[in-house]
C-alpha atoms as a PDB file:
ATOM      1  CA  UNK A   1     194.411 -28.810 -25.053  1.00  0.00           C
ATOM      2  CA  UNK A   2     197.072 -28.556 -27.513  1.00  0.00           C
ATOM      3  CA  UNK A   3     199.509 -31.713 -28.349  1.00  0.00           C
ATOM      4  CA  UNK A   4     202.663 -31.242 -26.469  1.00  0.00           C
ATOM      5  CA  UNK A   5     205.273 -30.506 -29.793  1.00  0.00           C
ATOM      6  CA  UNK A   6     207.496 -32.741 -29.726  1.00  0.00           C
ATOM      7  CA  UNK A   7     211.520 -31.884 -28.814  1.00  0.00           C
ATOM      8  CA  UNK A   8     212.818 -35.685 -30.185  1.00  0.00           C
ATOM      9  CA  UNK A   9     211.631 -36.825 -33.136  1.00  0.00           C
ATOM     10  CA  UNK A  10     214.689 -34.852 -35.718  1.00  0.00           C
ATOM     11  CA  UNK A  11     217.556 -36.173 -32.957  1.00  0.00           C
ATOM     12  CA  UNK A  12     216.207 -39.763 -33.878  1.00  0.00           C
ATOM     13  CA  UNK A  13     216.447 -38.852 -37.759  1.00  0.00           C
ATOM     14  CA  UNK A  14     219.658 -37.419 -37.321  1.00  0.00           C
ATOM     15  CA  UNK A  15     220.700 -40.936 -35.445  1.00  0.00           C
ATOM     16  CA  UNK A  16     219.651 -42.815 -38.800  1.00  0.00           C
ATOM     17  CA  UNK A  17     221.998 -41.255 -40.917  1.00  0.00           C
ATOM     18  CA  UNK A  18     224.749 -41.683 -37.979  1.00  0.00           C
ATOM     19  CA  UNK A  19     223.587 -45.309 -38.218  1.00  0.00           C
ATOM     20  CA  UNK A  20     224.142 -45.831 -41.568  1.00  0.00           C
ATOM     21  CA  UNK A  21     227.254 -44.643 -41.393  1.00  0.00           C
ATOM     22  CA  UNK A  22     228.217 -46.947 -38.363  1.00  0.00           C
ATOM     23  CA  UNK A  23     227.467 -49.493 -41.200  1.00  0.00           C
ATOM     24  CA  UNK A  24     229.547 -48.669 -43.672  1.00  0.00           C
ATOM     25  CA  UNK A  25     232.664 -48.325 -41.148  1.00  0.00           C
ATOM     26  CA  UNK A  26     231.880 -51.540 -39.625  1.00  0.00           C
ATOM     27  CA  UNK A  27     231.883 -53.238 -42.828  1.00  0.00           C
ATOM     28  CA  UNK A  28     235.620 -51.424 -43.425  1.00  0.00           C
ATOM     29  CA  UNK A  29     236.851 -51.618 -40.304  1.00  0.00           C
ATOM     30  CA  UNK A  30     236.525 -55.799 -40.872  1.00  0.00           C
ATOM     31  CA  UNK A  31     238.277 -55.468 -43.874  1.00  0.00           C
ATOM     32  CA  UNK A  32     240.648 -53.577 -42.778  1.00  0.00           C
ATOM     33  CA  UNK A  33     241.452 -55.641 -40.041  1.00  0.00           C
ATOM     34  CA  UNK A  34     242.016 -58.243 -42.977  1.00  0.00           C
ATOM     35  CA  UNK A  35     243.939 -56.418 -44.711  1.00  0.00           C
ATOM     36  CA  UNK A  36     241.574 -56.281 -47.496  1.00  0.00           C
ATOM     37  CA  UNK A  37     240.646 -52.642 -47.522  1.00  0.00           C
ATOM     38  CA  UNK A  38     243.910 -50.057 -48.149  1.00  0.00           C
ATOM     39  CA  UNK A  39     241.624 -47.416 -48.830  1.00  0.00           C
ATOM     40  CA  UNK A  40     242.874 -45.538 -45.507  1.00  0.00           C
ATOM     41  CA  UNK A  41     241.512 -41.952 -46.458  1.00  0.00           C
ATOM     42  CA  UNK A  42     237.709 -43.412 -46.439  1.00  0.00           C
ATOM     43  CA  UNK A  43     238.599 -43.418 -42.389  1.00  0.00           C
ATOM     44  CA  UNK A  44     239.383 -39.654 -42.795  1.00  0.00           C
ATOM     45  CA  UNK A  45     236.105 -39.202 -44.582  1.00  0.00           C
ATOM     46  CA  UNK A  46     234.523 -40.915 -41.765  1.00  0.00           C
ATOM     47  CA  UNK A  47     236.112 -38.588 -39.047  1.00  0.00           C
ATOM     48  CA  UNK A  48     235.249 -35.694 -41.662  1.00  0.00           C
ATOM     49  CA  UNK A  49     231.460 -37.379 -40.937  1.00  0.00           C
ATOM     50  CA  UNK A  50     231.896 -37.910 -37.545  1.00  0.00           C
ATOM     51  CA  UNK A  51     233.044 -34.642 -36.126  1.00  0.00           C
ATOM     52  CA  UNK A  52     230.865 -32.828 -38.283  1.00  0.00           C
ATOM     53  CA  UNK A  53     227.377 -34.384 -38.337  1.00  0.00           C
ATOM     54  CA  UNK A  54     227.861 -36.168 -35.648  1.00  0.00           C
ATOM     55  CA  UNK A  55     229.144 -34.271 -32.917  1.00  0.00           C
ATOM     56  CA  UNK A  56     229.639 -30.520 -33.954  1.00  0.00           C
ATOM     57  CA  UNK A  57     225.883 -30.659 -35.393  1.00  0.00           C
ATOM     58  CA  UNK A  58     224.193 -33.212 -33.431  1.00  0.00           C
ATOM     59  CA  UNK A  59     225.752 -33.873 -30.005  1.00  0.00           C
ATOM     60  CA  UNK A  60     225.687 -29.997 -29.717  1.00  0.00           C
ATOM     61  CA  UNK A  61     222.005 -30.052 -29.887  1.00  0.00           C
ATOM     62  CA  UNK A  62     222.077 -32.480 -27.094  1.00  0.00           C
ATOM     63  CA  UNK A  63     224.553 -31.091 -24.678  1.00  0.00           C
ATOM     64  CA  UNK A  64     223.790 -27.713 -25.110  1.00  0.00           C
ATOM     65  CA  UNK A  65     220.069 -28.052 -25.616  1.00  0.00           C
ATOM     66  CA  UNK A  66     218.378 -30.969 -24.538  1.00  0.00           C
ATOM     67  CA  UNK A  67     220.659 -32.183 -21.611  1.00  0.00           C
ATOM     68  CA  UNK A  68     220.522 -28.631 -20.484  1.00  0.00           C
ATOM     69  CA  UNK A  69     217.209 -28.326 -20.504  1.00  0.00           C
ATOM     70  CA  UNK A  70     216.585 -31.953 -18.784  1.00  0.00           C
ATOM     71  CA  UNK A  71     218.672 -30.571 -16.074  1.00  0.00           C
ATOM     72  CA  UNK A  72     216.640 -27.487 -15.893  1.00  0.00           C
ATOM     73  CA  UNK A  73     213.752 -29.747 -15.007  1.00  0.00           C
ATOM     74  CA  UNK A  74     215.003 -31.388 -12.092  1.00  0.00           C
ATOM     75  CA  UNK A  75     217.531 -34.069 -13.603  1.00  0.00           C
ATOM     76  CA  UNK A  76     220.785 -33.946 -11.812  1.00  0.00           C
ATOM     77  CA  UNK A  77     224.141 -33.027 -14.176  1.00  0.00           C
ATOM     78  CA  UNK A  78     226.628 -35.089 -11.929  1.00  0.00           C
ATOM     79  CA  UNK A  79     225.425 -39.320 -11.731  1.00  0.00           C
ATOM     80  CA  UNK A  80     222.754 -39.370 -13.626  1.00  0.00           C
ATOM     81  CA  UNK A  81     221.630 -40.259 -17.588  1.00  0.00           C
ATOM     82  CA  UNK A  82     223.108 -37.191 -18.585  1.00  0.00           C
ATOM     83  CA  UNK A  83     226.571 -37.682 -16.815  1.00  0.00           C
ATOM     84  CA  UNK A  84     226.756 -41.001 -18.798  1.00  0.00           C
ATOM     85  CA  UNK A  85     225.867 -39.730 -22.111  1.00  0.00           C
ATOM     86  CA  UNK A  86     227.985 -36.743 -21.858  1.00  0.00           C
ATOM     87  CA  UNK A  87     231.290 -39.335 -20.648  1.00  0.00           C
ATOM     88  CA  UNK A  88     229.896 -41.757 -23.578  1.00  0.00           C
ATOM     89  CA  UNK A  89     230.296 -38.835 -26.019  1.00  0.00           C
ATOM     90  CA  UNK A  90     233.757 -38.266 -24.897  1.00  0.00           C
ATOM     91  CA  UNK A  91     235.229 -41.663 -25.037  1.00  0.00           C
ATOM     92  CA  UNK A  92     233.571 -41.819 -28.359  1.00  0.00           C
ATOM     93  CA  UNK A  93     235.937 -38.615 -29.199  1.00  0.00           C
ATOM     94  CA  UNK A  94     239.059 -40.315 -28.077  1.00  0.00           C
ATOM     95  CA  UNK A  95     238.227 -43.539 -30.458  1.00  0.00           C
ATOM     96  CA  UNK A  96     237.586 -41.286 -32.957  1.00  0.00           C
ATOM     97  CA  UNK A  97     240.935 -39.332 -32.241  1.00  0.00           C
ATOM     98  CA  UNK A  98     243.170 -42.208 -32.348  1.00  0.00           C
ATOM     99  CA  UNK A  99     241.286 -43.903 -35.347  1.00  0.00           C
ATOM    100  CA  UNK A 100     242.363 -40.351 -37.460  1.00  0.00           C
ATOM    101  CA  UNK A 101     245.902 -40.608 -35.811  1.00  0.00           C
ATOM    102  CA  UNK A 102     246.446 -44.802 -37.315  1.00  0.00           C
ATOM    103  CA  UNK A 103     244.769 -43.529 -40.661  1.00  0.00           C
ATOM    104  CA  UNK A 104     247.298 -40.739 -41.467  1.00  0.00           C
ATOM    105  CA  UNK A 105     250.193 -43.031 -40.219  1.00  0.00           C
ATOM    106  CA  UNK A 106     249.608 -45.733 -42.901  1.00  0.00           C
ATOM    107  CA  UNK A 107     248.722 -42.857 -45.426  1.00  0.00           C
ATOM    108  CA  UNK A 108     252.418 -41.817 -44.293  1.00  0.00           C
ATOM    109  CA  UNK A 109     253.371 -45.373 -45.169  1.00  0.00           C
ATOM    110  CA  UNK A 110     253.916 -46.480 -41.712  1.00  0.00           C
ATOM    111  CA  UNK A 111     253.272 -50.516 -41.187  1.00  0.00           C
ATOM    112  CA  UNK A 112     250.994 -51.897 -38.714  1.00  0.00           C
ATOM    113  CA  UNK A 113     247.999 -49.494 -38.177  1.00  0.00           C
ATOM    114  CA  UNK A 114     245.217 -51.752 -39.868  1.00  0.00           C
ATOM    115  CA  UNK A 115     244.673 -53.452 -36.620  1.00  0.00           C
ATOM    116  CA  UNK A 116     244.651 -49.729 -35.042  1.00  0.00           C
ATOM    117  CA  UNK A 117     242.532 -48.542 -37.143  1.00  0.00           C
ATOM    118  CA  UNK A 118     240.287 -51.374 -37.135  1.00  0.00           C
ATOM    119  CA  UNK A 119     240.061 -51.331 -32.943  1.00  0.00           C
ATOM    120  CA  UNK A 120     239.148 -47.926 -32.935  1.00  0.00           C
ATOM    121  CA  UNK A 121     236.564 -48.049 -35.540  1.00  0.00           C
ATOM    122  CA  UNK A 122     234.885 -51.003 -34.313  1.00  0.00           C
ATOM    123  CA  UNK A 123     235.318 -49.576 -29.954  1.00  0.00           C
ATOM    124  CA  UNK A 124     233.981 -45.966 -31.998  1.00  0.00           C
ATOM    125  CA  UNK A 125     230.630 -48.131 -33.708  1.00  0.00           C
ATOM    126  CA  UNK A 126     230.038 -50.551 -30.854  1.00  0.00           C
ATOM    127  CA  UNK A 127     230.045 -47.597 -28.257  1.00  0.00           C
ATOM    128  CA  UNK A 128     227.891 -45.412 -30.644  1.00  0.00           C
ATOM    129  CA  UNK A 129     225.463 -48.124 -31.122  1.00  0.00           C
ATOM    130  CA  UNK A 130     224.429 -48.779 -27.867  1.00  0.00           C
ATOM    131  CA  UNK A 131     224.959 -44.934 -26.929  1.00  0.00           C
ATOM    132  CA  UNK A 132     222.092 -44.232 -29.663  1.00  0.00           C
ATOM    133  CA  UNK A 133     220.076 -47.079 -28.377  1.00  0.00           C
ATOM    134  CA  UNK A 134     220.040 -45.649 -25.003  1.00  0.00           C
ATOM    135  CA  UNK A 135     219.377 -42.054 -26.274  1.00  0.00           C
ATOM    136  CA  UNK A 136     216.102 -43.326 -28.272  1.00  0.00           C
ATOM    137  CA  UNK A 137     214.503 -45.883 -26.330  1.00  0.00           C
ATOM    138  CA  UNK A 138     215.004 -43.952 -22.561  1.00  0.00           C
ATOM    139  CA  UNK A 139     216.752 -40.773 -22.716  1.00  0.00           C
ATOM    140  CA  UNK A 140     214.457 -39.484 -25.067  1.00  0.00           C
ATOM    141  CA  UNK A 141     211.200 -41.047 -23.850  1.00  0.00           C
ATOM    142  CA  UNK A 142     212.183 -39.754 -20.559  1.00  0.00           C
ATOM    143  CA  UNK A 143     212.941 -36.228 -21.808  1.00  0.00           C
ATOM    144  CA  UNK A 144     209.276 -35.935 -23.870  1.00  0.00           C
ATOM    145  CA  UNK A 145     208.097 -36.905 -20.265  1.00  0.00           C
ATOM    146  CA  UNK A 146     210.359 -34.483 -17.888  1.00  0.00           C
ATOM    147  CA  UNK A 147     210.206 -31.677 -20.091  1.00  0.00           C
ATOM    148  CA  UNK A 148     207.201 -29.033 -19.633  1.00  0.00           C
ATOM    149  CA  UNK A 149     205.137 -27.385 -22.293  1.00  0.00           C
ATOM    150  CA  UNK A 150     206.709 -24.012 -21.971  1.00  0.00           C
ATOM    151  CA  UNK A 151     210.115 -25.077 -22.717  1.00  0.00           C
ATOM    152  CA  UNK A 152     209.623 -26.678 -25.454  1.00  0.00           C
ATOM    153  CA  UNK A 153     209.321 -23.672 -28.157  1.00  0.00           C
ATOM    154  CA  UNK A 154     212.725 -22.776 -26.614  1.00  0.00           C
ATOM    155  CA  UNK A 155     214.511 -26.251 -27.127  1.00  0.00           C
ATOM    156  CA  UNK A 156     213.155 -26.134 -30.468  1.00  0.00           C
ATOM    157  CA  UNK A 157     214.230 -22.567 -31.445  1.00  0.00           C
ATOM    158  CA  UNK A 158     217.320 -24.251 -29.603  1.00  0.00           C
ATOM    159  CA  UNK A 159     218.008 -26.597 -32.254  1.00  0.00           C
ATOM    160  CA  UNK A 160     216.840 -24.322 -35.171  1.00  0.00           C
ATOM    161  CA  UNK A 161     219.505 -21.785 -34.019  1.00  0.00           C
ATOM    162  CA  UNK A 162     221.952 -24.412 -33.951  1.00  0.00           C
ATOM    163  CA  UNK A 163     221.472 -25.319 -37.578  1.00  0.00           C
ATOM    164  CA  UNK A 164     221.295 -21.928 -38.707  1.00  0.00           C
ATOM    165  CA  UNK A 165     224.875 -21.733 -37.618  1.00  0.00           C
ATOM    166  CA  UNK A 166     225.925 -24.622 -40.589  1.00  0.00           C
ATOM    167  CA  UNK A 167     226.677 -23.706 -43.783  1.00  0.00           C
ATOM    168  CA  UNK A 168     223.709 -24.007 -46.421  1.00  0.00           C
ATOM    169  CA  UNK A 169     223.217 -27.716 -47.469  1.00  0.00           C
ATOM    170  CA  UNK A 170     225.185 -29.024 -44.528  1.00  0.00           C
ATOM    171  CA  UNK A 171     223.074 -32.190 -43.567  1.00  0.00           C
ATOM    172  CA  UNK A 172     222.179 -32.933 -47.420  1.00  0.00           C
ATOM    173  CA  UNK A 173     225.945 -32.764 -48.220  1.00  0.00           C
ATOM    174  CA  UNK A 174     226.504 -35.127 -45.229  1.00  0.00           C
ATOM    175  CA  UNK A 175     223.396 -36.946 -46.439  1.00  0.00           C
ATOM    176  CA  UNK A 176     225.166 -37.696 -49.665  1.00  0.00           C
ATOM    177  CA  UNK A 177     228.580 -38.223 -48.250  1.00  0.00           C
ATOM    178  CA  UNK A 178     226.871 -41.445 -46.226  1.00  0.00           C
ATOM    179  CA  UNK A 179     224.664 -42.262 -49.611  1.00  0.00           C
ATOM    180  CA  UNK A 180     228.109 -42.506 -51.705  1.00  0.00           C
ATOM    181  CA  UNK A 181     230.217 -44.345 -48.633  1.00  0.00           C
ATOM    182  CA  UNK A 182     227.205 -46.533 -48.989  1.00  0.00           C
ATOM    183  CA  UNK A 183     227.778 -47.288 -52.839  1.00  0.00           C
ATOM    184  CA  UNK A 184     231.386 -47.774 -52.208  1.00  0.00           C
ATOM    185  CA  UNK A 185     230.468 -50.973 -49.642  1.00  0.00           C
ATOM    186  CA  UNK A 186     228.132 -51.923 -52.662  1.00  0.00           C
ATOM    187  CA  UNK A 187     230.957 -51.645 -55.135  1.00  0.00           C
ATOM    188  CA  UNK A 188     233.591 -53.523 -53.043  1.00  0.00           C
ATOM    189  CA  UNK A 189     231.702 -56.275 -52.749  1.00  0.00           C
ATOM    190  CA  UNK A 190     230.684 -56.963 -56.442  1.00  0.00           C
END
């Protein structure tokens, strides 16, 4: 008998790089909120990121694939693991929204959205972090369980379809992006 192939393993990659980046705007955000980091269009960068990689490229490939398909296989849409991580994916949107919103106000010049921007960041990395914990050590143990053998070509294709659809180098160039927000932490703190 063939090894089931598993539907998983590249979501959990693509939450490393998401992770990193959850660094690197934690470690601003607490600056920020000490008003020792003015650099307000790294926050833009970091929505650039965050719609982008993380939810136009990879939260697709979960709602529209994987959730999908776990509710295919007998998992309820409405109170169940899915509901949650679909609502968590939301709020995460409206953190993200408002961060964008304080970031452009004190590039206008307008006073007193460092502690804006910092509360959104920090509600945006806390609520990811735990949101990607629950995604890789249950939802997706649970979904290389539920899911049968002859769906899982099709979640795959799934997934490879959905990349297809991003421009050429579109998760190296995000790659990088996170690689040189890294240096910049690096750099600050020298």
């Amino acid at each position: 008998m063939a090894a089931k192939r598993d539907i998983t393993t590249a979501l959990v990659d693509e939450h490393r790089l998401i992770l990193r980046m959850l660094t690197v705007l934690e470690r601003n955000a607490i600056l920020t909120r000490e008003g020792a980091h003015p650099d307000y269009r790294f926050y833009l960068v970091a929505v650039d990121f965050i719609r982008n990689f993380a939810d136009r490229f990879h939260h697709a490939k979960e709602e529209n694939v994987l959730f999908e398909a776990l509710v295919a296989n007998g998992m309820p849409r409405q109170n169940s693991p899915v509901a949650a991580m679909l609502l968590e994916h939301d709020q995460g949107r409206a953190f993200v929204s408002a961060m964008e919103e304080a970031a452009q106000a004190a590039l206008r010049g307008e006073p007193g959205q460092d502690g804006v921007i910092a509360a959104n960041a920090v509600g945006y990395l806390e609520l990811l972090r735990e949101h990607i914990s629950k995604e890789n050590e249950i939802l997706y143990p649970l979904a290389e369980r539920l899911i049968s053998d002859t769906m899982r070509d099709t979640i795959i294709a799934a997934y490879g379809a959905a990349e297809a659809r991003t421009p050429e180098g579109f998760a190296a160039r995000y790659e990088e992006l996170v690689f040189r927000c890294e240096g910049d932490v690096i750099n600050q703190a020298a």
